[in-house]
Protein backbone atom coordinates (compact mmCIF):
# COMPACT_ATOMS: atom_id res chain seq x y z
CA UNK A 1 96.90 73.96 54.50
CA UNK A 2 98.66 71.24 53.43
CA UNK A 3 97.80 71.79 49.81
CA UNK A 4 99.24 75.35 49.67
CA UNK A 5 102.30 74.05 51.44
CA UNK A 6 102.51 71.41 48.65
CA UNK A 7 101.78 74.54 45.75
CA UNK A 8 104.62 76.35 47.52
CA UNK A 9 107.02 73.86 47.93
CA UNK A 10 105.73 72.51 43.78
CA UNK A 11 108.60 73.13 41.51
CA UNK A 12 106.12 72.96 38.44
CA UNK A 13 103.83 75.71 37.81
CA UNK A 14 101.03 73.68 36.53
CA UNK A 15 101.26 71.24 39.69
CA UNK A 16 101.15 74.33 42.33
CA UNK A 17 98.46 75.72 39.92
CA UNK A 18 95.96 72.72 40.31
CA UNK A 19 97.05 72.22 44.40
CA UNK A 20 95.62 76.55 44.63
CA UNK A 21 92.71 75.08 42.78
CA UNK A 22 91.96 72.50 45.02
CA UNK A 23 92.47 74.63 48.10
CA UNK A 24 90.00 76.92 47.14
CA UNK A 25 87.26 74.65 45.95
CA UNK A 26 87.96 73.21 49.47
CA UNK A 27 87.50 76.56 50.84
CA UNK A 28 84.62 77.31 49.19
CA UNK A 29 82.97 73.92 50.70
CA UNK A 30 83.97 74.67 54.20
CA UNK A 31 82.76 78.05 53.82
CA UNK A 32 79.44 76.59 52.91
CA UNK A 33 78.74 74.59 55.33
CA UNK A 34 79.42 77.16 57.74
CA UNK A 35 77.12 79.61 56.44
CA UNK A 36 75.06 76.24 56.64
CA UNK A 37 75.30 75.80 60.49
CA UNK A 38 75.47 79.66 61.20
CA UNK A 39 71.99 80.19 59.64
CA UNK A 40 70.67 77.24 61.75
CA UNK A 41 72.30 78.44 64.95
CA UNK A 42 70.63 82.09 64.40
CA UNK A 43 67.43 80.28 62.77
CA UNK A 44 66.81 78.49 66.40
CA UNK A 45 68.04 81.21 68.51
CA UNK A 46 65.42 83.26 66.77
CA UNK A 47 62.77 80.74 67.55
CA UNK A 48 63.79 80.30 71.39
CA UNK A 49 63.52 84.00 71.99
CA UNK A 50 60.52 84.24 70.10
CA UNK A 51 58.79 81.24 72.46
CA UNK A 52 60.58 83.24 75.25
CA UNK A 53 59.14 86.61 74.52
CA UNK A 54 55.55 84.61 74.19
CA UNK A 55 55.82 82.97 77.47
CA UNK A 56 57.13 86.24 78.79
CA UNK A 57 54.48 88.38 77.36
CA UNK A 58 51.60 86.07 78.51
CA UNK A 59 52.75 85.84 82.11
């Protein structure tokens, strides 16, 4: 946030330019590594039900 704050605030064009570019390759990071964690989160909740339904079924 603070680099869009500094963009909009920039009284050169080429300075706000390169803060926007920043942001989003920060964005773009974050993003990833929550894509990261998300597929891990599903990846085990996947494989808790699937030891659940196992145990389940066998009972």
């Amino acid at each position: 946030m603070n680099l869009v704050f500094l963009a909009r605030t920039s009284v050169s064009i080429n300075k706000a330019r390169g803060y926007l570019q920043t942001a989003e390759k920060e964005l773009e990071r974050v993003a990833h590594i929550v894509r990261q964690r998300w597929a891990t989160i599903v990846s085990r909740l996947l494989r808790s039900r699937s030891i659940f339904d196992n145990r389940w079924n066998k009972c």
